[in-house]
PDB file of N, CA and C in Angstrom:
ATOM      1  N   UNK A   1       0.838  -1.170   0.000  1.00  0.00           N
ATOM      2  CA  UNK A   1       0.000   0.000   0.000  1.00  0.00           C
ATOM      3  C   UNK A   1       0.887   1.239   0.000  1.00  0.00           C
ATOM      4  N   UNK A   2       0.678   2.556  -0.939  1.00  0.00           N
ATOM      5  CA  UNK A   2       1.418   3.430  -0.984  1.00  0.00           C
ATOM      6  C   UNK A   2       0.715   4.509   0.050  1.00  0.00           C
ATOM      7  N   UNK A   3       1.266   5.826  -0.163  1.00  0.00           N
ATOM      8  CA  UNK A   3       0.662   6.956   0.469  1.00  0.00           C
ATOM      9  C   UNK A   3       0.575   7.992  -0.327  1.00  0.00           C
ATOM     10  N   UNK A   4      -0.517   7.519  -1.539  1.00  0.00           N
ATOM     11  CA  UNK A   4      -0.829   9.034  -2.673  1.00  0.00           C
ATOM     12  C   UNK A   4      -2.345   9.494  -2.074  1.00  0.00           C
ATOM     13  N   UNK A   5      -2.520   9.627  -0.542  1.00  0.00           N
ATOM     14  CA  UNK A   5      -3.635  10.452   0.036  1.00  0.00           C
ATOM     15  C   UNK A   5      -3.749  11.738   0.570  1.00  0.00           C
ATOM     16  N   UNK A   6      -1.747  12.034   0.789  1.00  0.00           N
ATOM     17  CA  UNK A   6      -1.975  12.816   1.745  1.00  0.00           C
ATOM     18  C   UNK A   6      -2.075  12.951   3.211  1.00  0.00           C
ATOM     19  N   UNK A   7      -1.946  11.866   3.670  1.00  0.00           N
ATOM     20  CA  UNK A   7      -2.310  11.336   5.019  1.00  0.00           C
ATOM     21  C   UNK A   7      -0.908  11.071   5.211  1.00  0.00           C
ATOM     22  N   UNK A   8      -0.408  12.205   5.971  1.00  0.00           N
ATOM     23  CA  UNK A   8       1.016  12.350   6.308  1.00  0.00           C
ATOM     24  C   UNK A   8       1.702  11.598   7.320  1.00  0.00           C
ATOM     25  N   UNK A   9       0.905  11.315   7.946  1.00  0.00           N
ATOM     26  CA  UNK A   9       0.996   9.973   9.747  1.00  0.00           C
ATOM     27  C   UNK A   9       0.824   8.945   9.526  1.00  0.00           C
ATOM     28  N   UNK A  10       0.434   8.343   7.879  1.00  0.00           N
ATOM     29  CA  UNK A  10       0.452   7.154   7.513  1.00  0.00           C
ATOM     30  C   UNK A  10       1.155   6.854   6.221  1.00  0.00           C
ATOM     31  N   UNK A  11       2.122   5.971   6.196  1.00  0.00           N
ATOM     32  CA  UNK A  11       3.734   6.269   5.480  1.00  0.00           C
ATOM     33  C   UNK A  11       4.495   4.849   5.451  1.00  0.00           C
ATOM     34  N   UNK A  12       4.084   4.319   4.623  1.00  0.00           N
ATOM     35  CA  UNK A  12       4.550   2.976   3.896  1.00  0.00           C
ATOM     36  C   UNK A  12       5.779   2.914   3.960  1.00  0.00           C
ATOM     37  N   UNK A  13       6.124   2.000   4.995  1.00  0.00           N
ATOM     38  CA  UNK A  13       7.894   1.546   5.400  1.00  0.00           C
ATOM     39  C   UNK A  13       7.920   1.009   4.193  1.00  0.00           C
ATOM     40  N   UNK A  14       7.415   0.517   3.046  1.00  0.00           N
ATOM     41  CA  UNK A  14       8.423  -0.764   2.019  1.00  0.00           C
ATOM     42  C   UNK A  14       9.056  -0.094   1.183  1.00  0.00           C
ATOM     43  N   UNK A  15       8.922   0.976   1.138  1.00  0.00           N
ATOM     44  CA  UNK A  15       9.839   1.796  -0.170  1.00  0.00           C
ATOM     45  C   UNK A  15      11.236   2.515   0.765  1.00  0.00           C
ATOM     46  N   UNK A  16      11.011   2.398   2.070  1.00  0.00           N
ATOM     47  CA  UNK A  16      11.690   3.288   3.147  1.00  0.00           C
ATOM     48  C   UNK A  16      12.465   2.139   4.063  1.00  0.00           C
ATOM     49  N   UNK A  17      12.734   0.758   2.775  1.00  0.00           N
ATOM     50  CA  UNK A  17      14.043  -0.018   3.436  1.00  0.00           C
ATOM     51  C   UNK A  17      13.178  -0.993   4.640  1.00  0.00           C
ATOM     52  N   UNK A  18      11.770  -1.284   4.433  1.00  0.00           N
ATOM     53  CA  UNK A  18      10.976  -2.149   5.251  1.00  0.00           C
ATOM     54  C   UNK A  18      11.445  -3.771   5.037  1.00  0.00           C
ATOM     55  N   UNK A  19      11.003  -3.737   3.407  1.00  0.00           N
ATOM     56  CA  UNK A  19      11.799  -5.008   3.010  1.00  0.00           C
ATOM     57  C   UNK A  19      13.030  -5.273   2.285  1.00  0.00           C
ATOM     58  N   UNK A  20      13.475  -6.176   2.317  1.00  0.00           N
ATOM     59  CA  UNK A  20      14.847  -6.845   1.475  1.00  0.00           C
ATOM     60  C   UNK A  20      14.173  -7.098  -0.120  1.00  0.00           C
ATOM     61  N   UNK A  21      15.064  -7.228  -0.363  1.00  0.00           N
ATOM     62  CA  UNK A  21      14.540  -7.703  -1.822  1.00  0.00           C
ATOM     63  C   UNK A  21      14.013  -8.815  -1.978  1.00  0.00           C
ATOM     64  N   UNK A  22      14.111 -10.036  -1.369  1.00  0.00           N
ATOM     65  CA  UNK A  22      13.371 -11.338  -1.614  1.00  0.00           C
ATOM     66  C   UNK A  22      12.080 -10.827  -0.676  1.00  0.00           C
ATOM     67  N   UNK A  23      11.926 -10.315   0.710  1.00  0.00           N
ATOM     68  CA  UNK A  23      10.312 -10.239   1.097  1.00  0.00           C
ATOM     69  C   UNK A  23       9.702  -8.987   0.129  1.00  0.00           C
ATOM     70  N   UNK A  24      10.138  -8.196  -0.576  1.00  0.00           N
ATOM     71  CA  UNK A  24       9.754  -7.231  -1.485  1.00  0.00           C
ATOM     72  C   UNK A  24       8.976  -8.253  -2.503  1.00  0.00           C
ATOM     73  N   UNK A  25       9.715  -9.256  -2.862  1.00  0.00           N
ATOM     74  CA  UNK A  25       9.851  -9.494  -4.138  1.00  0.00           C
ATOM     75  C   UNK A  25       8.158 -11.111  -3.727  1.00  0.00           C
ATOM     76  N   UNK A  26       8.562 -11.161  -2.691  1.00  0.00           N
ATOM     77  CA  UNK A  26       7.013 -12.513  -2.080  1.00  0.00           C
ATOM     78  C   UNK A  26       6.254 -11.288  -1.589  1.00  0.00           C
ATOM     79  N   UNK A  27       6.368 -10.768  -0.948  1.00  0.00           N
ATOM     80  CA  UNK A  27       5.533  -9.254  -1.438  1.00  0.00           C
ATOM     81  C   UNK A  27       4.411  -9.464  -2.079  1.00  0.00           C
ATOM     82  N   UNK A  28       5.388  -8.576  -3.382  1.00  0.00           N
ATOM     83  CA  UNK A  28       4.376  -8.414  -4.371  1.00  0.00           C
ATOM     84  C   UNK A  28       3.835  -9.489  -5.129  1.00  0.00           C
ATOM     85  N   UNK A  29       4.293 -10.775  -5.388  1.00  0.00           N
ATOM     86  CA  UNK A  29       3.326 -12.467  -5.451  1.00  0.00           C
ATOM     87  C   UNK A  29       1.854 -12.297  -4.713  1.00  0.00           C
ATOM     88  N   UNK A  30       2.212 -11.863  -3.106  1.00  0.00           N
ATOM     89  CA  UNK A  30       0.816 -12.522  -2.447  1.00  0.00           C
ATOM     90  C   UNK A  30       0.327 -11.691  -2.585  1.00  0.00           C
ATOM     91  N   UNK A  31       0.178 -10.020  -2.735  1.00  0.00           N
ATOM     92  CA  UNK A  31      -0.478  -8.502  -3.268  1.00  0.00           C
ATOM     93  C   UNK A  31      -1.403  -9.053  -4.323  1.00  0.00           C
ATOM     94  N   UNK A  32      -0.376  -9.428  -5.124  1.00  0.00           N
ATOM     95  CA  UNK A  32      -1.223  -9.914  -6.774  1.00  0.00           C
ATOM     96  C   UNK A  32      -2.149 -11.095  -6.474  1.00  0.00           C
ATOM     97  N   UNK A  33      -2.089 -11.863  -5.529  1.00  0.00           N
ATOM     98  CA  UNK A  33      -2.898 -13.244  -5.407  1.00  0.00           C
ATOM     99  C   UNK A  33      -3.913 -12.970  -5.051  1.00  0.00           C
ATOM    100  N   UNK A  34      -3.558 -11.777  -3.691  1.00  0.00           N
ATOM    101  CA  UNK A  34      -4.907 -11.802  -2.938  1.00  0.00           C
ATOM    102  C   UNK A  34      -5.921 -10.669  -3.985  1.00  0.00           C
ATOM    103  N   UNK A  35      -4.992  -9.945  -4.478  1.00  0.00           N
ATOM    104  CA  UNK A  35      -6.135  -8.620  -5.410  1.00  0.00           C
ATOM    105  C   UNK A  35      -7.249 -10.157  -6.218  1.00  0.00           C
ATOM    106  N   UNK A  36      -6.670 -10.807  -6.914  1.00  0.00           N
ATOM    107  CA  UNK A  36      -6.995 -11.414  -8.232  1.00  0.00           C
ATOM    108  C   UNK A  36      -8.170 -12.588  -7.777  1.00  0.00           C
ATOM    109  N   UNK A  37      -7.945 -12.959  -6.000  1.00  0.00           N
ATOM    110  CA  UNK A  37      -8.711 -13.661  -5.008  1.00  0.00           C
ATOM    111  C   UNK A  37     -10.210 -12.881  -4.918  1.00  0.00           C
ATOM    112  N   UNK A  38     -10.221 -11.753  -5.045  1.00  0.00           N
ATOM    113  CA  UNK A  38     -11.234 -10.420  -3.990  1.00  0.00           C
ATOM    114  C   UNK A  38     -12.374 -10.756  -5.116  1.00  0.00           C
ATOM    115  N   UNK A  39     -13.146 -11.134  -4.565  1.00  0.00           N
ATOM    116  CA  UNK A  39     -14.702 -11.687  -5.035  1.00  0.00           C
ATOM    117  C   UNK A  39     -15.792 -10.313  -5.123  1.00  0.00           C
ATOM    118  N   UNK A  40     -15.715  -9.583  -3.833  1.00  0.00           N
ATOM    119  CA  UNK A  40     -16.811  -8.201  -3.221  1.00  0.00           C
ATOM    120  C   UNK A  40     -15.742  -8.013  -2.175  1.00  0.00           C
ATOM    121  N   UNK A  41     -16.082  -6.274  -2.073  1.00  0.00           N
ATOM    122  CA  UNK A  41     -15.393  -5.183  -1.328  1.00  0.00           C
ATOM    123  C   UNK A  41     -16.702  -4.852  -0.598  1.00  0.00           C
ATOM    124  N   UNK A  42     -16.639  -4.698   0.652  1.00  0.00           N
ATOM    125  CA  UNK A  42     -17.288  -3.853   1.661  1.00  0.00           C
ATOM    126  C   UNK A  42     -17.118  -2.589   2.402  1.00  0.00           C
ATOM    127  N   UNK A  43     -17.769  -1.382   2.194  1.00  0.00           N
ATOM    128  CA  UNK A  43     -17.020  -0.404   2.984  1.00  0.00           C
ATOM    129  C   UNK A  43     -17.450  -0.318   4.404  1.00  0.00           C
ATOM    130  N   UNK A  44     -16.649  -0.425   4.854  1.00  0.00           N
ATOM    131  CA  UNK A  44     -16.758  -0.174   6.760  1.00  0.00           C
ATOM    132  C   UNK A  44     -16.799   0.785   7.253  1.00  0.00           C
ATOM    133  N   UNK A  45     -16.668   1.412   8.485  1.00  0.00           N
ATOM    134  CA  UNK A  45     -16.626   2.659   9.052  1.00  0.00           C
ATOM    135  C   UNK A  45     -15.216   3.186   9.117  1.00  0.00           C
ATOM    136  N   UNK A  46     -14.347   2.137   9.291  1.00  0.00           N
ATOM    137  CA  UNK A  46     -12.969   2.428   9.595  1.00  0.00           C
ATOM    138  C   UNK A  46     -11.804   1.908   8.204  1.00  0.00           C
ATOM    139  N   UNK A  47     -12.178   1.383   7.876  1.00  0.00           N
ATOM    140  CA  UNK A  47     -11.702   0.714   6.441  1.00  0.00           C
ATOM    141  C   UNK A  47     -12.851   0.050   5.502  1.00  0.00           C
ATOM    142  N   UNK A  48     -12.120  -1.272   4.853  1.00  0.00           N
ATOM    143  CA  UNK A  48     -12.416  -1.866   4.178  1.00  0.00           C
ATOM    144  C   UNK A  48     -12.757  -3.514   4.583  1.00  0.00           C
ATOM    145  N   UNK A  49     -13.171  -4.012   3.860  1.00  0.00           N
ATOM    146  CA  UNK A  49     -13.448  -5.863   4.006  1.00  0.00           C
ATOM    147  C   UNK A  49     -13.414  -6.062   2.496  1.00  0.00           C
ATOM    148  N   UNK A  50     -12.812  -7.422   2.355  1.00  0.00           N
ATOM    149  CA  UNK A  50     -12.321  -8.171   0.855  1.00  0.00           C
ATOM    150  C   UNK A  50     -12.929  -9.443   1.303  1.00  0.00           C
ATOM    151  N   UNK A  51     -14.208  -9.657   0.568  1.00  0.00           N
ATOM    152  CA  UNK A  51     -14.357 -11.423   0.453  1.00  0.00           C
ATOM    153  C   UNK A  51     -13.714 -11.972  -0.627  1.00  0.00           C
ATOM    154  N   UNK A  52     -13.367 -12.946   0.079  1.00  0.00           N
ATOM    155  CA  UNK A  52     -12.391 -14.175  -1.535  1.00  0.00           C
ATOM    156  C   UNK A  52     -13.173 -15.675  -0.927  1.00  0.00           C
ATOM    157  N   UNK A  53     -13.327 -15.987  -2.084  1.00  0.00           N
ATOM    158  CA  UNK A  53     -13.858 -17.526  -2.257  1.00  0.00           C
ATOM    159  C   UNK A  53     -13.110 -18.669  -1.129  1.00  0.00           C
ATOM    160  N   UNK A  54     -13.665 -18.845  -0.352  1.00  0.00           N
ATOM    161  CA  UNK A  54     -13.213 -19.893   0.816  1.00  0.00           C
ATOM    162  C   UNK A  54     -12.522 -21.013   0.096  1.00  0.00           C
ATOM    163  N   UNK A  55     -12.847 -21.957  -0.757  1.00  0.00           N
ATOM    164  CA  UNK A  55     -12.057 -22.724  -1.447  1.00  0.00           C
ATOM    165  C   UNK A  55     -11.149 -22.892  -2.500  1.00  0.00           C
ATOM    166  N   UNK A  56     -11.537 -21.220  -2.681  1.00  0.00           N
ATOM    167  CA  UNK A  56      -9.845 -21.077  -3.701  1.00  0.00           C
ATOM    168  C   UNK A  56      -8.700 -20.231  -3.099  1.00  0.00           C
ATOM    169  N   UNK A  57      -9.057 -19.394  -1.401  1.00  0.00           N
ATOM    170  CA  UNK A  57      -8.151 -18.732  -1.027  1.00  0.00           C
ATOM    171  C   UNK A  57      -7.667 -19.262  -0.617  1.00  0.00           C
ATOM    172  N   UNK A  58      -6.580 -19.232  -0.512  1.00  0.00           N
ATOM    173  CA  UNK A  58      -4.915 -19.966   0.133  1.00  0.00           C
ATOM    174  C   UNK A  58      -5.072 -19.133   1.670  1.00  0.00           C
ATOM    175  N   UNK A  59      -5.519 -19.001   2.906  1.00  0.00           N
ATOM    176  CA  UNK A  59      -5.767 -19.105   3.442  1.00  0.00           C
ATOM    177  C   UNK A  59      -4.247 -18.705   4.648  1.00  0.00           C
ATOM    178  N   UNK A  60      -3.218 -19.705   4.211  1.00  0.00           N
ATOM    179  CA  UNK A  60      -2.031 -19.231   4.499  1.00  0.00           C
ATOM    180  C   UNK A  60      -1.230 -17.929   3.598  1.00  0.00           C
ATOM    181  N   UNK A  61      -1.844 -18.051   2.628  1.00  0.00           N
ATOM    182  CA  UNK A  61      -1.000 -16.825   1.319  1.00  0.00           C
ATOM    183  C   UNK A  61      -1.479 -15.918   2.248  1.00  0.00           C
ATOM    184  N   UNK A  62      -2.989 -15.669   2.781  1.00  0.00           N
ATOM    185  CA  UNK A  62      -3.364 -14.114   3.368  1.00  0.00           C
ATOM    186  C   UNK A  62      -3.115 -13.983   4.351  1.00  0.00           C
ATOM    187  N   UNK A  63      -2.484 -14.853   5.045  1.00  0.00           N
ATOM    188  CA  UNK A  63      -2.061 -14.327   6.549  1.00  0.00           C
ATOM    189  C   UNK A  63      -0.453 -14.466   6.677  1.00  0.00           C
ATOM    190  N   UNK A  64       0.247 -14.772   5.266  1.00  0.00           N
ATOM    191  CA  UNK A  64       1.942 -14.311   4.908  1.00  0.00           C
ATOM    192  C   UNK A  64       1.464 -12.815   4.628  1.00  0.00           C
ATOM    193  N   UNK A  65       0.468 -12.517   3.717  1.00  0.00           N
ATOM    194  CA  UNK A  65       0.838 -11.188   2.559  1.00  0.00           C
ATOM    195  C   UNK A  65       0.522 -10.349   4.199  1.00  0.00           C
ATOM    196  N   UNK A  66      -0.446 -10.397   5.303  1.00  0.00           N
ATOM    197  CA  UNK A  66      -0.754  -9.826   6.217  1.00  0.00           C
ATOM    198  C   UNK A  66       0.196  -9.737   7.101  1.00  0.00           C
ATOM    199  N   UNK A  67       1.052 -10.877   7.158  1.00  0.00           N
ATOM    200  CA  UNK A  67       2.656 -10.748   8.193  1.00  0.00           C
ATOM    201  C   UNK A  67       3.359  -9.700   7.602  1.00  0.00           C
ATOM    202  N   UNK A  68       3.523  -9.832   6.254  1.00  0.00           N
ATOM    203  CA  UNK A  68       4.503  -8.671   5.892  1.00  0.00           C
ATOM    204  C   UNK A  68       3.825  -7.331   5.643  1.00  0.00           C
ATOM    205  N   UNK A  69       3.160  -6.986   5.230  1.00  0.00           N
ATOM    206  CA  UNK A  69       1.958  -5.905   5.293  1.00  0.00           C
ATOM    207  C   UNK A  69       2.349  -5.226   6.664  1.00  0.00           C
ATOM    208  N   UNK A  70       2.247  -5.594   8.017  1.00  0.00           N
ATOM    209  CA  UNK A  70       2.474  -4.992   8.696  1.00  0.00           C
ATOM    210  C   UNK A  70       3.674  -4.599   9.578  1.00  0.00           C
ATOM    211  N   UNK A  71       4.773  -5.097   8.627  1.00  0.00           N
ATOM    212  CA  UNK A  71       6.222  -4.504   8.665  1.00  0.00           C
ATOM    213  C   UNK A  71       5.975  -3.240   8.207  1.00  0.00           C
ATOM    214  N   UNK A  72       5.464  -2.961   7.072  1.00  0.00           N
ATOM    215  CA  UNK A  72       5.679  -1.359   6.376  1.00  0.00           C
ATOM    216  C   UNK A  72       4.456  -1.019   6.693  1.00  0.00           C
ATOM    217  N   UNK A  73       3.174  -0.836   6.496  1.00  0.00           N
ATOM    218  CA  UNK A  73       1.952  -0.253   7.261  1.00  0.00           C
ATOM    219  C   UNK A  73       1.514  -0.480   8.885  1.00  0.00           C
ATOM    220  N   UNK A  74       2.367  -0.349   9.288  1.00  0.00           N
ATOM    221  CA  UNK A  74       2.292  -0.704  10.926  1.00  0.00           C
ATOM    222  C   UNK A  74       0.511   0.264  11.131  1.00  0.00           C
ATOM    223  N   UNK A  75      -0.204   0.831  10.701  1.00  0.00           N
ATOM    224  CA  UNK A  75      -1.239   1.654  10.567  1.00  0.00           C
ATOM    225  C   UNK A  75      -2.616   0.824  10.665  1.00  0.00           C
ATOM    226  N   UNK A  76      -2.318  -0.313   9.926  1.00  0.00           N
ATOM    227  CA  UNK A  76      -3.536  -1.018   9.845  1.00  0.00           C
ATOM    228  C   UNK A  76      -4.021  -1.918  10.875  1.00  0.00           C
ATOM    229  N   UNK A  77      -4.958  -2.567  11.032  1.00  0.00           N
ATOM    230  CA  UNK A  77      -5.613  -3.538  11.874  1.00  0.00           C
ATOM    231  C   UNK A  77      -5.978  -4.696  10.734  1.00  0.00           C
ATOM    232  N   UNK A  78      -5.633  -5.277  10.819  1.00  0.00           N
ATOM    233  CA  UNK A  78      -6.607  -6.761   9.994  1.00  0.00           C
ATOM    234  C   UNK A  78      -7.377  -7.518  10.623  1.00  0.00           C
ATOM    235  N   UNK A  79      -8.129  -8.283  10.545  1.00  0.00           N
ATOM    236  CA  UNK A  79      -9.179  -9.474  11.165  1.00  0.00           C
ATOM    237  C   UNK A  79      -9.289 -10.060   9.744  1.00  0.00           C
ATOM    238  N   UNK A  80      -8.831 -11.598  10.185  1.00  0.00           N
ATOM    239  CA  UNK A  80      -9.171 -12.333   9.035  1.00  0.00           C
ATOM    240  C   UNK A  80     -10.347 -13.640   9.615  1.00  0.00           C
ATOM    241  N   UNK A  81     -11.518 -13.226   9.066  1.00  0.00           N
ATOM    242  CA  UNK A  81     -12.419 -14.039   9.635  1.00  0.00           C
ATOM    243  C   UNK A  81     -12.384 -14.858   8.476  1.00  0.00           C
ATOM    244  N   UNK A  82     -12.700 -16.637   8.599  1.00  0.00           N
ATOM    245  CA  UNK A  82     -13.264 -17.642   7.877  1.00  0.00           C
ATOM    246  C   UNK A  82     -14.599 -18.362   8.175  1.00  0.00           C
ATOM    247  N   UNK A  83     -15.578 -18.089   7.330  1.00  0.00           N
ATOM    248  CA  UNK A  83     -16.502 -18.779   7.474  1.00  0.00           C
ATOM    249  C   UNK A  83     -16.555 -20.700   7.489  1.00  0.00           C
ATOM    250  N   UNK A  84     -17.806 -21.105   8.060  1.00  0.00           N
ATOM    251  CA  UNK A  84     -17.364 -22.720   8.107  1.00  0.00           C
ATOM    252  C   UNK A  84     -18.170 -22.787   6.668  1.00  0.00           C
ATOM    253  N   UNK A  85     -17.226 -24.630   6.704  1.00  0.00           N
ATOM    254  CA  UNK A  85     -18.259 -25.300   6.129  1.00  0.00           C
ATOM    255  C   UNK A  85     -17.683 -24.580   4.471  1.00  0.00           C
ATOM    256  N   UNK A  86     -16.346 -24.803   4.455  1.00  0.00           N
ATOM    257  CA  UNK A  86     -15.723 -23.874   2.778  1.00  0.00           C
ATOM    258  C   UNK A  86     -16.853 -22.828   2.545  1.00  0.00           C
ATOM    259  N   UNK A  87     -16.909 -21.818   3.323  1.00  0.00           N
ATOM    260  CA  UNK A  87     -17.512 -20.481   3.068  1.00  0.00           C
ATOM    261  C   UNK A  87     -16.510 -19.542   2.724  1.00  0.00           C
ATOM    262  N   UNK A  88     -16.798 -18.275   2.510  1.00  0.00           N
ATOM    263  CA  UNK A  88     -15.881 -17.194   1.658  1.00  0.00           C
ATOM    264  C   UNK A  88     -15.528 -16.897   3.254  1.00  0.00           C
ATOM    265  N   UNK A  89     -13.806 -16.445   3.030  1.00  0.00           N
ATOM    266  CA  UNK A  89     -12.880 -15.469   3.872  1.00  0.00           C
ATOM    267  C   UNK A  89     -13.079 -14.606   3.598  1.00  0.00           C
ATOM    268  N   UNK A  90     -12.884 -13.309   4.553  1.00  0.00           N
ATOM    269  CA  UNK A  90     -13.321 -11.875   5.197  1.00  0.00           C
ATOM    270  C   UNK A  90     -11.832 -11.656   5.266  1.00  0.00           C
ATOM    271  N   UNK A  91     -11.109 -10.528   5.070  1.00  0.00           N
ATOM    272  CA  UNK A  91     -10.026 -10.379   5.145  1.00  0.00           C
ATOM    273  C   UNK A  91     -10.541  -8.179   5.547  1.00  0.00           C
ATOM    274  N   UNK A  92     -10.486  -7.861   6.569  1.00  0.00           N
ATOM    275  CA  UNK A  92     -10.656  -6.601   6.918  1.00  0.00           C
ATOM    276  C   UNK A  92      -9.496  -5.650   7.427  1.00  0.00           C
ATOM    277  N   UNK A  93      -9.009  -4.862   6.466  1.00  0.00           N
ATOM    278  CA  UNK A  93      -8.300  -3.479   6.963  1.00  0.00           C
ATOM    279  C   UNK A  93      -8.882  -2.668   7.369  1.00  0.00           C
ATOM    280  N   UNK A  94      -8.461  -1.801   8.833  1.00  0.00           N
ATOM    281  CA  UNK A  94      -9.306  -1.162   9.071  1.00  0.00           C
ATOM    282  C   UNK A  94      -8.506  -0.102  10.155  1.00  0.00           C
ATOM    283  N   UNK A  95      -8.299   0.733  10.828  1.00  0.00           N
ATOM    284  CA  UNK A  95      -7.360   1.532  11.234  1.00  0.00           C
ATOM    285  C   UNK A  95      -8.146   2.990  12.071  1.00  0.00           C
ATOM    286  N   UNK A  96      -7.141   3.741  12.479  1.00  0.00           N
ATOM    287  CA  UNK A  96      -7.688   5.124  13.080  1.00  0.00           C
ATOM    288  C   UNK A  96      -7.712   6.378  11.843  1.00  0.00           C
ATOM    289  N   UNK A  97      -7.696   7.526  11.967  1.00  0.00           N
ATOM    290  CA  UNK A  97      -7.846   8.426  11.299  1.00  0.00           C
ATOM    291  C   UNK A  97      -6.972   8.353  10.015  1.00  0.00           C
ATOM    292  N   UNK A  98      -7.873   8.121   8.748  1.00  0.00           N
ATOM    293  CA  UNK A  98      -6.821   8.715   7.608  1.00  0.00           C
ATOM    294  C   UNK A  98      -6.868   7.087   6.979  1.00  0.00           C
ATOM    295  N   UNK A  99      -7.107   5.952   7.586  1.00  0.00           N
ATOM    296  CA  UNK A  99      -6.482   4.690   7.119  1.00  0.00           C
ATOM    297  C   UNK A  99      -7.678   4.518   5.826  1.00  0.00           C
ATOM    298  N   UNK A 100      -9.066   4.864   6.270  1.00  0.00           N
ATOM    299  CA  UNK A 100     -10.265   4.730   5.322  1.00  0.00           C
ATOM    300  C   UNK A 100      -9.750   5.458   4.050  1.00  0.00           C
ATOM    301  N   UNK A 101      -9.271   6.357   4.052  1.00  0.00           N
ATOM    302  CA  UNK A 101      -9.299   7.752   2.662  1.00  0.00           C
ATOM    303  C   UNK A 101      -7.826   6.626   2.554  1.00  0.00           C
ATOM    304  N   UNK A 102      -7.100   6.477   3.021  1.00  0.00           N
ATOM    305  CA  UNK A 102      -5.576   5.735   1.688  1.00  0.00           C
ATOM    306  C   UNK A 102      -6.243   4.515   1.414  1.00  0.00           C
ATOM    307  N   UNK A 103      -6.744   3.906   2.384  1.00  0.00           N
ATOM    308  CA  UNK A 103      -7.246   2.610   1.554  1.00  0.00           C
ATOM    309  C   UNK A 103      -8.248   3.229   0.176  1.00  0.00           C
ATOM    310  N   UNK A 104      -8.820   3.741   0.149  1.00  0.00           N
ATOM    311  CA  UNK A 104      -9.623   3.950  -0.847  1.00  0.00           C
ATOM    312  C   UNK A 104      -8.772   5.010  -2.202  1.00  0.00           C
ATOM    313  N   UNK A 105      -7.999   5.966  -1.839  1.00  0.00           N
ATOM    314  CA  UNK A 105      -7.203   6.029  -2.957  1.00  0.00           C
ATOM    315  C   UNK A 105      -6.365   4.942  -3.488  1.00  0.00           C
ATOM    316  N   UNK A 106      -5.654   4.006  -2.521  1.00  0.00           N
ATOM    317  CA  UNK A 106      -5.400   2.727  -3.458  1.00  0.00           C
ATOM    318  C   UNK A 106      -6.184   1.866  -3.969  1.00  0.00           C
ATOM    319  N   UNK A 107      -7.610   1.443  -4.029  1.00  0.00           N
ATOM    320  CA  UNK A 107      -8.625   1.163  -4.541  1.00  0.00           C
ATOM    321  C   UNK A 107      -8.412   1.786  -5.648  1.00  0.00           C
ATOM    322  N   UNK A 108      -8.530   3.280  -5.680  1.00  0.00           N
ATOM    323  CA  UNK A 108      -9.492   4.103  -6.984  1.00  0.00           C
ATOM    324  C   UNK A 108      -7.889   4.002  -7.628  1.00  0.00           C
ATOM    325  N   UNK A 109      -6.344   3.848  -7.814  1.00  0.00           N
ATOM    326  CA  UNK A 109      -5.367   3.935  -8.451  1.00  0.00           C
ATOM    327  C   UNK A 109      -5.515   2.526  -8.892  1.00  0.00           C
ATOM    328  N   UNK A 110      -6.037   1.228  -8.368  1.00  0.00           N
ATOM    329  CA  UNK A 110      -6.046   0.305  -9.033  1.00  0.00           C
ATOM    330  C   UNK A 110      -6.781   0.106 -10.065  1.00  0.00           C
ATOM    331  N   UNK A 111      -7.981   0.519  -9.991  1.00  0.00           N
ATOM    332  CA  UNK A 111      -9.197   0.449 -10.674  1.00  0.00           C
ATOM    333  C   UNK A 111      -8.935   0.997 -12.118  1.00  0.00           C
ATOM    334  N   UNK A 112      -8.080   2.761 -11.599  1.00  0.00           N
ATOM    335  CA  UNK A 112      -7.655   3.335 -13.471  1.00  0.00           C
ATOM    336  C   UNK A 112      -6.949   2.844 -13.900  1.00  0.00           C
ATOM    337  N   UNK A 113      -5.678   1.870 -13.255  1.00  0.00           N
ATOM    338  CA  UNK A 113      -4.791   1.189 -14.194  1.00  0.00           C
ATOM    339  C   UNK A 113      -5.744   0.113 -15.108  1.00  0.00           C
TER     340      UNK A 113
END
């Protein structure tokens, strides 16, 4: 996650020497897995929620891409809820002031690419 919001108190360690080049580099693998996973987006009060298909999410991929995620966004909160019974995973960012508006400019920068 970058910081093209403006939200000056929230400031992405991975470009600022968070990761090495190999967790940079599994990084951006599980980024791309979990985007390409995301079934429906929910907006929350404080962030966001990503459902992905319970039997095709790798389950461990989202709680690596979430280990390293919070080396450089130390900002966020996650809850990764799983439903039973191979139901869809809940994967929720969600944070204090400012975390809602960057999550959602990185939304709207993905969307125009």
């Amino acid at each position: 996650m970058s910081n093209e919001s403006g939200n000056s108190g929230l400031v992405c360690q991975r470009e600022l020497g968070a990761f090495d080049s190999e967790r940079k580099q599994r990084y951006e693998t599980l980024i791309g897995e979990f985007r390409n996973q995301v079934e429906e987006m929910k907006e929350l009060e404080d962030g966001y929620a990503f459902r992905v298909n319970g039997e095709s999410a790798s389950i461990v991929g989202l709680a690596e891409w979430v280990s390293l995620e919070r080396l450089c966004c130390t900002f966020f909160k996650f809850t990764l809820e799983v439903e039973p019974e191979s139901g869809p995973v809940w994967l929720s960012l969600t944070g204090g002031s400012g975390v809602k508006e960057l999550l959602r400019s990185e939304i709207e920068a993905r969307h125009s690419n």
